[in-house]
Protein backbone atom coordinates (compact mmCIF):
# COMPACT_ATOMS: atom_id res chain seq x y z
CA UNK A 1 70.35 -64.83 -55.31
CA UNK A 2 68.88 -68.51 -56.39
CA UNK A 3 65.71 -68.44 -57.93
CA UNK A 4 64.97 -71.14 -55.16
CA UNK A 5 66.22 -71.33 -51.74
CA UNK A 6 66.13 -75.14 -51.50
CA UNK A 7 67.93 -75.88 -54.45
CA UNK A 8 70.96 -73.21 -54.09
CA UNK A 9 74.00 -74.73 -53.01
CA UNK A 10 74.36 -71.06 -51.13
CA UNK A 11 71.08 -70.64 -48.98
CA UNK A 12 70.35 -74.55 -48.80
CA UNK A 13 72.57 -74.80 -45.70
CA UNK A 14 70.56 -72.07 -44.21
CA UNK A 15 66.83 -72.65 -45.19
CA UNK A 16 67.23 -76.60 -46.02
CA UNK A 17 66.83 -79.90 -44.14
CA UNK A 18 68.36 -82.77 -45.68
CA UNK A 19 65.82 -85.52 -44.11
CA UNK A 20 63.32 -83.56 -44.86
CA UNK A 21 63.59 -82.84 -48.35
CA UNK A 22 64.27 -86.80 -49.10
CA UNK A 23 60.85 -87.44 -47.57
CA UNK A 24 59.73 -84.97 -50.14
CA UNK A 25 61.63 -85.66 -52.59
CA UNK A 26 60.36 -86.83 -56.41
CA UNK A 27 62.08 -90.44 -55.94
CA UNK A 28 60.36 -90.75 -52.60
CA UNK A 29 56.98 -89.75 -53.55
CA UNK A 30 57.26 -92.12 -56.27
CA UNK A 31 58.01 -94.60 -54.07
CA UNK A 32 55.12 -94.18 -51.86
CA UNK A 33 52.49 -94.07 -55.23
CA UNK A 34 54.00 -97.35 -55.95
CA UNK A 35 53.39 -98.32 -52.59
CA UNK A 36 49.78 -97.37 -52.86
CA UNK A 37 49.36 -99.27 -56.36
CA UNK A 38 50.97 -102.32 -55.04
CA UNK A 39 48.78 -102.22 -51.30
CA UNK A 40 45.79 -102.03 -53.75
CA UNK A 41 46.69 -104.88 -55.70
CA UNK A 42 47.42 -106.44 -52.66
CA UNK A 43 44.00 -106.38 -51.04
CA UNK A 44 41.90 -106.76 -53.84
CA UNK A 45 43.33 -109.72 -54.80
CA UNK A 46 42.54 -111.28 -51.09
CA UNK A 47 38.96 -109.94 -50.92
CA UNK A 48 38.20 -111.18 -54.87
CA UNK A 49 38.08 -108.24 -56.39
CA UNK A 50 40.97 -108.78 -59.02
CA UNK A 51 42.29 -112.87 -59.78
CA UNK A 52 44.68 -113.42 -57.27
CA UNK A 53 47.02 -114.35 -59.69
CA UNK A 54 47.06 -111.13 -61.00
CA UNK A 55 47.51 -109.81 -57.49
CA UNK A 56 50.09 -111.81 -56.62
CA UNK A 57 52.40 -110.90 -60.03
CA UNK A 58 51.77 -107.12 -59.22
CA UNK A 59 53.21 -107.59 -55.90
CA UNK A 60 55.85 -109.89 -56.78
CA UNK A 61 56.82 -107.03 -59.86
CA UNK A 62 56.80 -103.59 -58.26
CA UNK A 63 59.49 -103.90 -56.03
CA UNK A 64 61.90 -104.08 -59.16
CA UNK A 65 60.34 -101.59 -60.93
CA UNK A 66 62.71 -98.58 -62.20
CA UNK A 67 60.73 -95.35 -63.32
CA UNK A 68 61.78 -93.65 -66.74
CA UNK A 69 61.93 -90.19 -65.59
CA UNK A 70 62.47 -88.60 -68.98
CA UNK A 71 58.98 -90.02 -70.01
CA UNK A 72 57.55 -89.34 -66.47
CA UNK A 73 58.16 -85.84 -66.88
CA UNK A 74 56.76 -86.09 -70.50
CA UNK A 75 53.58 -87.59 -69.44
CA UNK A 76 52.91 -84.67 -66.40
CA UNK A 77 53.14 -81.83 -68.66
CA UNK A 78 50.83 -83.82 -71.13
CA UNK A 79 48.16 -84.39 -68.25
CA UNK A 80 49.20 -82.39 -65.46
CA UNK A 81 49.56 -85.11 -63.43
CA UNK A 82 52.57 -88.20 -62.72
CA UNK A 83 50.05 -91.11 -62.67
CA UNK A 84 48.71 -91.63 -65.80
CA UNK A 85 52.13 -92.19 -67.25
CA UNK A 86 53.52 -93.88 -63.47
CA UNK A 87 50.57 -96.54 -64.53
CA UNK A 88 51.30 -97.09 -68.14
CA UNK A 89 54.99 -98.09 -67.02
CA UNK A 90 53.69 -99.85 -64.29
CA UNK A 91 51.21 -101.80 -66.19
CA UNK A 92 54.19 -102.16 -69.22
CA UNK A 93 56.78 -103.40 -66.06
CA UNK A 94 54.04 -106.08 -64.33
CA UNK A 95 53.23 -107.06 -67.80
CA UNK A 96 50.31 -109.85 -69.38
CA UNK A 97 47.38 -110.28 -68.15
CA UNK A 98 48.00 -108.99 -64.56
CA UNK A 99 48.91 -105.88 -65.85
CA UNK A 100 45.15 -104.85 -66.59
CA UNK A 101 44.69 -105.20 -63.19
CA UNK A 102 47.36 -102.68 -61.95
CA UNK A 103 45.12 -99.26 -60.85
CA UNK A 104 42.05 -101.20 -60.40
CA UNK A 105 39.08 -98.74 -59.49
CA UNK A 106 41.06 -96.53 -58.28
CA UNK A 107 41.73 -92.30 -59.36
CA UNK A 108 44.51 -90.22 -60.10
CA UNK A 109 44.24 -88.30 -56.88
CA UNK A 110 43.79 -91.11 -54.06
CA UNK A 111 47.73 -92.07 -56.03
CA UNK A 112 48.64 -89.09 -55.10
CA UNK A 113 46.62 -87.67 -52.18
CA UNK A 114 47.50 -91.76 -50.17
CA UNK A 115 51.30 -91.00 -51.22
CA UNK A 116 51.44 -87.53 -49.58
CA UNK A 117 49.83 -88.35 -46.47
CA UNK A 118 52.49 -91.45 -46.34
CA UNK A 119 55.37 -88.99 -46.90
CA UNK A 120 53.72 -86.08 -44.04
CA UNK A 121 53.45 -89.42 -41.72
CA UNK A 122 57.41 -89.96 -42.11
CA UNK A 123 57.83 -86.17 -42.09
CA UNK A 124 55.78 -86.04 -38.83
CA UNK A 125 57.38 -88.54 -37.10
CA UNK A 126 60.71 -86.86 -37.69
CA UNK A 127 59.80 -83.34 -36.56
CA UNK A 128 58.39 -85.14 -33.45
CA UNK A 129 61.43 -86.89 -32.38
CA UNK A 130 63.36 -83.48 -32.94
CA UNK A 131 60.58 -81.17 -31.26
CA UNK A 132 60.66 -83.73 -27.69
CA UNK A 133 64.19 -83.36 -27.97
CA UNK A 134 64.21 -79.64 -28.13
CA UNK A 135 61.80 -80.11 -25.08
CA UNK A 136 63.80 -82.27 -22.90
CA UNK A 137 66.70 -79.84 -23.83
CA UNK A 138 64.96 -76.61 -22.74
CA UNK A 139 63.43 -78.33 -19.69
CA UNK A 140 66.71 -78.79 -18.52
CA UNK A 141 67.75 -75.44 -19.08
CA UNK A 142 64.85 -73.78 -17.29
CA UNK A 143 65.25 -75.60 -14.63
CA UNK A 144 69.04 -75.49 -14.22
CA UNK A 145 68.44 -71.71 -14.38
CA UNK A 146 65.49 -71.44 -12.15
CA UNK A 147 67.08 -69.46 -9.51
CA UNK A 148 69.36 -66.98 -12.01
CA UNK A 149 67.93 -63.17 -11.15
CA UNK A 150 67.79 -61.07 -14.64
CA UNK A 151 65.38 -58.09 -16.42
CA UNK A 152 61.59 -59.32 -16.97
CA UNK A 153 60.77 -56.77 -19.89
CA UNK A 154 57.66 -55.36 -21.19
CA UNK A 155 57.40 -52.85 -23.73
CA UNK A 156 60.86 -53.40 -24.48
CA UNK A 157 61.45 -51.28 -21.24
CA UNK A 158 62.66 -52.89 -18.08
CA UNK A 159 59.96 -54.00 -15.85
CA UNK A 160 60.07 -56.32 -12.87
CA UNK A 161 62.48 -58.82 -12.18
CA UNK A 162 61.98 -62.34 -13.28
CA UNK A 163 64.43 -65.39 -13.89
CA UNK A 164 66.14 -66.89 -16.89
CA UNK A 165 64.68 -69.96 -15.93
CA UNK A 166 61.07 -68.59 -16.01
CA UNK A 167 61.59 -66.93 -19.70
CA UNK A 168 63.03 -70.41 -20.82
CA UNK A 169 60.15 -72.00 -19.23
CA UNK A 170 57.57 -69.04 -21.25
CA UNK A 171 59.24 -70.80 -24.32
CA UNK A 172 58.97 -73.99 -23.58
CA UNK A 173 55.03 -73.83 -22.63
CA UNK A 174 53.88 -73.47 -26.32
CA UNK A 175 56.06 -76.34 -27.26
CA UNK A 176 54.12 -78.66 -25.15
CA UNK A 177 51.37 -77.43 -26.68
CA UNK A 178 52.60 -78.09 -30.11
CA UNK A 179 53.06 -81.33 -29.23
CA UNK A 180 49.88 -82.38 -27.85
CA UNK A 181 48.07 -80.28 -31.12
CA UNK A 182 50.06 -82.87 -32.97
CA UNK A 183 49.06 -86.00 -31.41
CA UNK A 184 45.09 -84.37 -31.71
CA UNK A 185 45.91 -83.55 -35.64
CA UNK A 186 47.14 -86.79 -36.47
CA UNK A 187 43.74 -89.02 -36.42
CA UNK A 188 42.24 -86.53 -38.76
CA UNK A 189 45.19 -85.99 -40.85
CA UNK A 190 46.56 -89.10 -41.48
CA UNK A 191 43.87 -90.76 -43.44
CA UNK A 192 43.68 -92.65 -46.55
CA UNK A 193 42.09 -91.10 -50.16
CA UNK A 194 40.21 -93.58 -51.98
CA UNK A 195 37.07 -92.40 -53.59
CA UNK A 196 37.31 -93.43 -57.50
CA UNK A 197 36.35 -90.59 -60.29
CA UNK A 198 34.08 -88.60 -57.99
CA UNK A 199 34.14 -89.96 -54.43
CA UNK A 200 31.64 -92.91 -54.76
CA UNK A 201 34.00 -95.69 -55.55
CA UNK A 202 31.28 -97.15 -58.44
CA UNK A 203 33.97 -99.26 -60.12
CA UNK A 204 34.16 -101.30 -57.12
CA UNK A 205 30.51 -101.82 -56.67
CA UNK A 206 29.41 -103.38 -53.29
CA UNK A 207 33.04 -104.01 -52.65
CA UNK A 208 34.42 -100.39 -52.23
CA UNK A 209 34.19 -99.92 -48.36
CA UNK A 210 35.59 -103.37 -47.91
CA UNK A 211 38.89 -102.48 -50.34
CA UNK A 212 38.99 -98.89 -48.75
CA UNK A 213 38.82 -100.16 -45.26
CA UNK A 214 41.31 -103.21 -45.99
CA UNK A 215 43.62 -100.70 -47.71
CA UNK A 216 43.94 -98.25 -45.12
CA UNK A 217 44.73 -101.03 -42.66
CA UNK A 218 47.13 -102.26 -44.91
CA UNK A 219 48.89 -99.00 -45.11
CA UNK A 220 48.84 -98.42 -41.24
CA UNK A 221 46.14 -94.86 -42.01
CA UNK A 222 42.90 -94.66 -40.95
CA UNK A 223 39.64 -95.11 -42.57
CA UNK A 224 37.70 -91.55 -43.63
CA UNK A 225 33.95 -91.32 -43.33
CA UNK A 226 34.29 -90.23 -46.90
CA UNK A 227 36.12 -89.29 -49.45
CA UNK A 228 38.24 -86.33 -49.24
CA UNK A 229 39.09 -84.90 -53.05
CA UNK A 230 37.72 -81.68 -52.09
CA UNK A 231 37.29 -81.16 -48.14
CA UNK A 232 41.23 -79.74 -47.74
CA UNK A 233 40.84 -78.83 -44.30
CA UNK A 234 43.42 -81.10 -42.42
CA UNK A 235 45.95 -80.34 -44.82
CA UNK A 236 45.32 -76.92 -43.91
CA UNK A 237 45.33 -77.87 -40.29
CA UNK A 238 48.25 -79.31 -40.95
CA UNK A 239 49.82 -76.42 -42.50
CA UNK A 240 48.68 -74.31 -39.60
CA UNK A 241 50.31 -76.56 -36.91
CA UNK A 242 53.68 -76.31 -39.00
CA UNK A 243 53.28 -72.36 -38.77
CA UNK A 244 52.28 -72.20 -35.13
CA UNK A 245 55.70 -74.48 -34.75
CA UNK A 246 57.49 -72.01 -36.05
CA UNK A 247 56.11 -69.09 -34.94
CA UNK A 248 56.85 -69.94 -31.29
CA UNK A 249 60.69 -71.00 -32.45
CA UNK A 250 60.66 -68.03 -33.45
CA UNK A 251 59.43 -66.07 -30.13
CA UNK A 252 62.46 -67.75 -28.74
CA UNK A 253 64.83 -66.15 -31.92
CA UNK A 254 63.38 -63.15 -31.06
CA UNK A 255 64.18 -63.30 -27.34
CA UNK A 256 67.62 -64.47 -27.83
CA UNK A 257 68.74 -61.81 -30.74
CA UNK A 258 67.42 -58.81 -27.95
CA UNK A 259 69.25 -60.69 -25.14
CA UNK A 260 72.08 -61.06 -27.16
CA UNK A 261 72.74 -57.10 -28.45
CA UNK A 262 75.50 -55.63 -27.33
CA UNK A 263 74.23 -53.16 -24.95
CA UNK A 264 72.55 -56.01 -23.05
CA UNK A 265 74.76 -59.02 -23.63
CA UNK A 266 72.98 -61.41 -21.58
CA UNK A 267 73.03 -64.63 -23.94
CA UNK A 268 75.33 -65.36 -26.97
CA UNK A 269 73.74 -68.51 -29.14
CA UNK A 270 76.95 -70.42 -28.72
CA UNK A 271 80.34 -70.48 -27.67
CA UNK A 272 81.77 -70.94 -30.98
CA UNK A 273 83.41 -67.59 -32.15
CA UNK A 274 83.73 -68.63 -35.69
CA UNK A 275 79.85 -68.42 -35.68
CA UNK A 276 78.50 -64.73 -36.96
CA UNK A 277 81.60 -63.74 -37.95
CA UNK A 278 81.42 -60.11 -40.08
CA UNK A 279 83.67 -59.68 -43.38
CA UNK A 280 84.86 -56.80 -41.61
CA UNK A 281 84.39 -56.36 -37.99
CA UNK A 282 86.35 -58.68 -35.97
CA UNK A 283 84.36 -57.45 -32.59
CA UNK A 284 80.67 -59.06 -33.75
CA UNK A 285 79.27 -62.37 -33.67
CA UNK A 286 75.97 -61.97 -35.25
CA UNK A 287 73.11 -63.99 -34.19
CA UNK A 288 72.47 -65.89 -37.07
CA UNK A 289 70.70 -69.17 -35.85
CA UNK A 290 68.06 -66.90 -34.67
CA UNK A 291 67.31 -64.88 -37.36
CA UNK A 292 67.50 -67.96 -39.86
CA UNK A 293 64.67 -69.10 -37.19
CA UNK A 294 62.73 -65.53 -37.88
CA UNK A 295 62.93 -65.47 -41.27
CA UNK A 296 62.14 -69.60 -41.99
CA UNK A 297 58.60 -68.73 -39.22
CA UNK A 298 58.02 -65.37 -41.16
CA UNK A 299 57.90 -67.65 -44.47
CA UNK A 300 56.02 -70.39 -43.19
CA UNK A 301 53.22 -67.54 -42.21
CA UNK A 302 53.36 -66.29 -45.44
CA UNK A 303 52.61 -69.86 -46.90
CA UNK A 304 49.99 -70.65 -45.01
CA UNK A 305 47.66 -68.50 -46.53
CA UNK A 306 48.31 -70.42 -49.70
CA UNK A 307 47.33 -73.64 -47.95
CA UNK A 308 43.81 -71.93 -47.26
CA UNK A 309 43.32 -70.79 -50.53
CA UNK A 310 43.98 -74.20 -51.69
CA UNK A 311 40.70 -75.04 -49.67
CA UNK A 312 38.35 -73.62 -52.07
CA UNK A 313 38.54 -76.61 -54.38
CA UNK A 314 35.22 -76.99 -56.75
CA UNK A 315 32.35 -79.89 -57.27
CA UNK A 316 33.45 -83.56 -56.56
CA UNK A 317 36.96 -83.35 -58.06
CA UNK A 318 39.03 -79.39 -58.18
CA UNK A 319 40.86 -77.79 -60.61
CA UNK A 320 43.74 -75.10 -59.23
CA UNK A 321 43.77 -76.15 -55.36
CA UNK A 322 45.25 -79.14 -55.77
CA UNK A 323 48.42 -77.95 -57.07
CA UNK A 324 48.79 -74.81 -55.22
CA UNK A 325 49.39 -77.36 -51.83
CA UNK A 326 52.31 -79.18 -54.54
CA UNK A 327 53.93 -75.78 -54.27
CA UNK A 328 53.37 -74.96 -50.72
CA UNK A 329 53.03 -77.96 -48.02
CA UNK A 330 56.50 -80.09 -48.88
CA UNK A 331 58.10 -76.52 -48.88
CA UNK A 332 56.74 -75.57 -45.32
CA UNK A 333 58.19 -79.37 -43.59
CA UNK A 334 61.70 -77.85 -44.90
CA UNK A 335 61.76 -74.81 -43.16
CA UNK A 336 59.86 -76.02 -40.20
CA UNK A 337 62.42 -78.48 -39.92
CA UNK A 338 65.04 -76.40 -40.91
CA UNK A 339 63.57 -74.15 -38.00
CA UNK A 340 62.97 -76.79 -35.84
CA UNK A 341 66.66 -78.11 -36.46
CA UNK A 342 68.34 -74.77 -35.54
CA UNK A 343 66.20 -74.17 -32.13
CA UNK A 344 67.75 -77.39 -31.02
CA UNK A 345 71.12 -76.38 -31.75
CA UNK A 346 70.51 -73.21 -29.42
CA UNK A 347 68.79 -75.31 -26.73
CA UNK A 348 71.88 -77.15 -26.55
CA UNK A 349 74.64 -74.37 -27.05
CA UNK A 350 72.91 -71.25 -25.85
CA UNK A 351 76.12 -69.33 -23.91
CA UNK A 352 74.02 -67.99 -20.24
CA UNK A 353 75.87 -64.57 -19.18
CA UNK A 354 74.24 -64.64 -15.96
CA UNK A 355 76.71 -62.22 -14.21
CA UNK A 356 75.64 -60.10 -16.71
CA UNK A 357 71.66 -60.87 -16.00
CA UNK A 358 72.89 -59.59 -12.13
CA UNK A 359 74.72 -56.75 -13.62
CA UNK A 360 71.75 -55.29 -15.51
CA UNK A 361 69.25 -56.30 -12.50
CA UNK A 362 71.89 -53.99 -10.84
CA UNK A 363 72.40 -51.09 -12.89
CA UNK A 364 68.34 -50.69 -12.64
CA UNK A 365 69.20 -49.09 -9.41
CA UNK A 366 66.03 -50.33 -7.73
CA UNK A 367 63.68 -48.91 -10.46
CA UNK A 368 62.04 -52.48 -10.56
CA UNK A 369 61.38 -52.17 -7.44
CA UNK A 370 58.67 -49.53 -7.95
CA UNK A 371 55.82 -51.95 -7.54
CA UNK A 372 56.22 -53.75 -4.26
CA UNK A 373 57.49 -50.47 -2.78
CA UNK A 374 54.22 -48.94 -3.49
CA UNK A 375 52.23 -51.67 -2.41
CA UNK A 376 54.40 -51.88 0.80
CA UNK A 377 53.24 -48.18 1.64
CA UNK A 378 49.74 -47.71 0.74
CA UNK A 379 49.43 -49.99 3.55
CA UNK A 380 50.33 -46.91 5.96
CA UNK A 381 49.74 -43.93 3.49
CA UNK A 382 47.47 -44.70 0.80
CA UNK A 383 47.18 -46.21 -2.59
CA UNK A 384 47.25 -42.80 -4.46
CA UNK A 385 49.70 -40.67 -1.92
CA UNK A 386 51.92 -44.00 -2.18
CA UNK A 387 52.41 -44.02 -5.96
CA UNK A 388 52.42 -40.27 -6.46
CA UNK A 389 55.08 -40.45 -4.00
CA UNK A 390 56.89 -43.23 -5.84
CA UNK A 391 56.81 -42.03 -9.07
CA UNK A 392 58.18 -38.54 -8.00
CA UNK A 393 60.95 -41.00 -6.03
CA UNK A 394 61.68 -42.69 -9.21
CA UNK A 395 62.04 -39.29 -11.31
CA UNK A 396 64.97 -38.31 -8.76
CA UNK A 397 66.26 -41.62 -8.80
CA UNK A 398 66.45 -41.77 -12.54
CA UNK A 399 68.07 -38.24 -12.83
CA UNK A 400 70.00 -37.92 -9.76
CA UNK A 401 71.93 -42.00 -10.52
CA UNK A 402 70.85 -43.08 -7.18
CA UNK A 403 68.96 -45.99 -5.54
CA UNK A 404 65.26 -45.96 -5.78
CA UNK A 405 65.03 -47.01 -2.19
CA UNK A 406 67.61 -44.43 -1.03
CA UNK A 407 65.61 -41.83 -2.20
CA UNK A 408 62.23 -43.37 -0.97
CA UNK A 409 63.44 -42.98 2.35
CA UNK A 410 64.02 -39.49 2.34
CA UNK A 411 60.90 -38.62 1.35
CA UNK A 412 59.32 -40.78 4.05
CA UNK A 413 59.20 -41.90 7.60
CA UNK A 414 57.29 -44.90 7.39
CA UNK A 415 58.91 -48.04 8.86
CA UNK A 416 59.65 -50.72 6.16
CA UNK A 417 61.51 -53.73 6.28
CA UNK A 418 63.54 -51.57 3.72
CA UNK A 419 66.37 -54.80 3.31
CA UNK A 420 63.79 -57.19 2.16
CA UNK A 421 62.07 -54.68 -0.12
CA UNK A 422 64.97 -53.57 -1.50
CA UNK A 423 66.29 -56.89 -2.99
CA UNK A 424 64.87 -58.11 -6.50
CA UNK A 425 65.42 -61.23 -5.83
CA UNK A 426 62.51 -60.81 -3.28
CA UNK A 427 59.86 -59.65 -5.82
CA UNK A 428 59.64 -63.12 -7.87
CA UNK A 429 55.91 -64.17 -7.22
CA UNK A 430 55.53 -67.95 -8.16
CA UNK A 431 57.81 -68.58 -10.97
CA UNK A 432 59.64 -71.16 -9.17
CA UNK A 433 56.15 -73.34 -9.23
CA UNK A 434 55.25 -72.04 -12.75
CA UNK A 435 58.80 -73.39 -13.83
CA UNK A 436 58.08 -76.80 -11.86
CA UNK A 437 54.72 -77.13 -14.25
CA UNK A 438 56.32 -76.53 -17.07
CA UNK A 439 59.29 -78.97 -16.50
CA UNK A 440 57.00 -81.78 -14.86
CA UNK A 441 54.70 -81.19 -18.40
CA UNK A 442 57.79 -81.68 -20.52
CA UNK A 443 58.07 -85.46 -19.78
CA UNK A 444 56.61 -88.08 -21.61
């Protein structure tokens, strides 16, 4: 087994999104520091607060500017953190006088803290474009299989009947809501850090709120009412809408490995019979989009408690919580994307056995029907005598192979419109308009 999932050439395939881990990658989060250093240059030199000479060689400089990683690397395990040495080389790249000017009242962390939000608003935007077209995708399904009879379930035990189309529909609702969390989470969360040592910008005097609020404009974020070193809540937030992703992904996994067992065999994730091969049984095709969805959720949960720990940060400026979200947050996009990636493969390719769905509604041999029979006679007989009388009915049913309503009938006279009762496809309630919200709420 690797020692790390996204860096084995085995599980990477599996656990790994390749757009996802550029966004996070070292190069790229470089990129977006130097972005930050060379935004800051930018509008200090046009309100004053550096020569805008010196501004204007900064910005004319970074662009070209080639990191040495060897001494990058050096200079984090000397301080802990990438910027100290990222400024020295930027200062030695942008060179004379201009170079003093390169960092200008600004801290380690709003470097890094602007950069990340920069790479989660690239990462955001991607998951978003993916997650509407999971949407549109399911939509389609549920309501191309609005009308296809199968098992509703409860308890893992057969229950009433329902349609395929409703249970794609009970996924899709929490999707929706995903995406409108998201478009809530994003004015809090995508914010620019720019505080100086402790949060007060004093190296910038009177000028600070001017550079902060000309910097976040500049960088397309939004201004926060203060500093946030040590208030970690929306990345937490954040963190938590990435879980709750995943977790209903997941939900739909789940669904889709129990439809897809052999005794049941009412989905397969995809035509393709290469897919879950076994090394040894030529019969199976294992469901292994869905569990890779399972286990990627089931990690994600497990990371988010990291991402609240990381809250308890101490004083103006922490010491541990920072780097506990370096080792969590870029690690949860992956799999959320990984997740998000395989959940619109099966939205696409998900095989529908729905003469199967009939079969199994079938071999129930009316037992679903327990309900609206029951209801149907306490009209005449009763609420109590009615079920007692039903469940006994469904007792002989059960052991004796027969019909439920068969067997109703001999143990009463009361006149029922027994052909109408005795058809599951009668007993559906209002999931046709339940799957019409759902669909309608899926466009944008």
């Amino acid at each position: 087994m690797s020692n790390f999932a996204l860096n084995s050439l085995l599980l990477n395939p599996l656990f790994g999104d390749e757009t996802m881990q550029r966004i996070f990658s070292d190069a790229h989060f470089l990129t977006q520091m130097v972005q930050m250093e060379r935004a800051l240059a930018q509008v200090q030199g046009t309100l004053g607060v550096i020569p805008a000479e010196a501004a204007a060689a900064i910005n004319s400089a970074l662009p070209a500017f080639v990191p040495d990683w060897p001494q990058l690397q050096a200079g984090i395990e000397r301080a802990g953190v990438p910027v100290p040495e990222l400024v020295r080389q930027l200062r030695q790249h942008v060179g004379g006088e201009a170079a003093t000017y390169v960092h200008w009242g600004a801290t380690t962390q709003d470097v890094m803290d602007t950069a990340v939000i920069l790479q989660i608003r690239q990462a955001l935007t991607e998951l978003e474009n993916v997650l509407q077209q999971t949407i549109t995708q399911l939509a389609a399904l549920a309501d191309r299989q609005r009308h296809t009879l199968m098992v509703g379930r409860t308890h893992s035990q057969q229950a009433l009947p329902i349609t395929f189309g409703y249970k794609v529909a009970c996924w899709l609702a929490p999707l929706l809501r995903h995406r409108q969390r998201l478009q809530e989470l994003k004015p809090r969360l995508l914010v620019l850090q720019f505080g100086g040592a402790v949060g007060t910008l004093a190296a910038l005097g009177e000028r600070g709120t001017a550079v902060q609020q000309a910097l976040a404009a500049s960088l397309g974020l939004q201004v926060p009412p203060i500093p946030w070193h040590t208030q970690r809540d929306n990345l937490a937030e954040c963190a938590g809408w990435l879980a709750l992703l995943c977790g209903s992904l997941a939900k739909m996994a789940q669904d889709i490995i129990l439809l897809a067992q052999s005794e049941v065999g009412e989905l397969r994730e995809t035509a393709d019979a290469a897919r879950g091969g076994s090394s040894t049984m030529p019969q199976k095709s294992n469901p292994i989009i869905s569990e890779g969805i399972i286990a990627l959720a089931r990690a994600n949960a497990s990371l988010l408690a990291a991402m609240h720990q990381a809250q308890i940060q101490e004083h103006e400026r922490g010491t541990h919580g920072w780097q506990l979200e370096w080792l969590t947050l870029p690690t949860m996009f992956v799999y959320t994307a990984a997740a998000l990636r395989k959940s619109h493969f099966l939205s696409h390719h998900l095989v529908v056995d729905e003469d199967k769905m009939r079969q199994n509604v079938a071999a129930s041999n009316g037992l679903m029907l327990a309900e609206p029979i029951s209801l149907a006679l306490s009209q005449q007989l009763g609420r109590d005598a009615a079920k007692a009388l039903v469940k006994e009915a469904c007792q002989a049913a059960a052991a004796q192979n027969r019909h439920l309503v068969e067997v109703v009938r001999e143990k009463t006279s009361v006149s029922l419109d027994w052909e109408k009762i005795g058809s599951e496809a009668n007993y559906l309630g209002v999931v046709q308009a339940f799957i019409d919200r759902i669909v309608e709420g899926s466009v944008v």
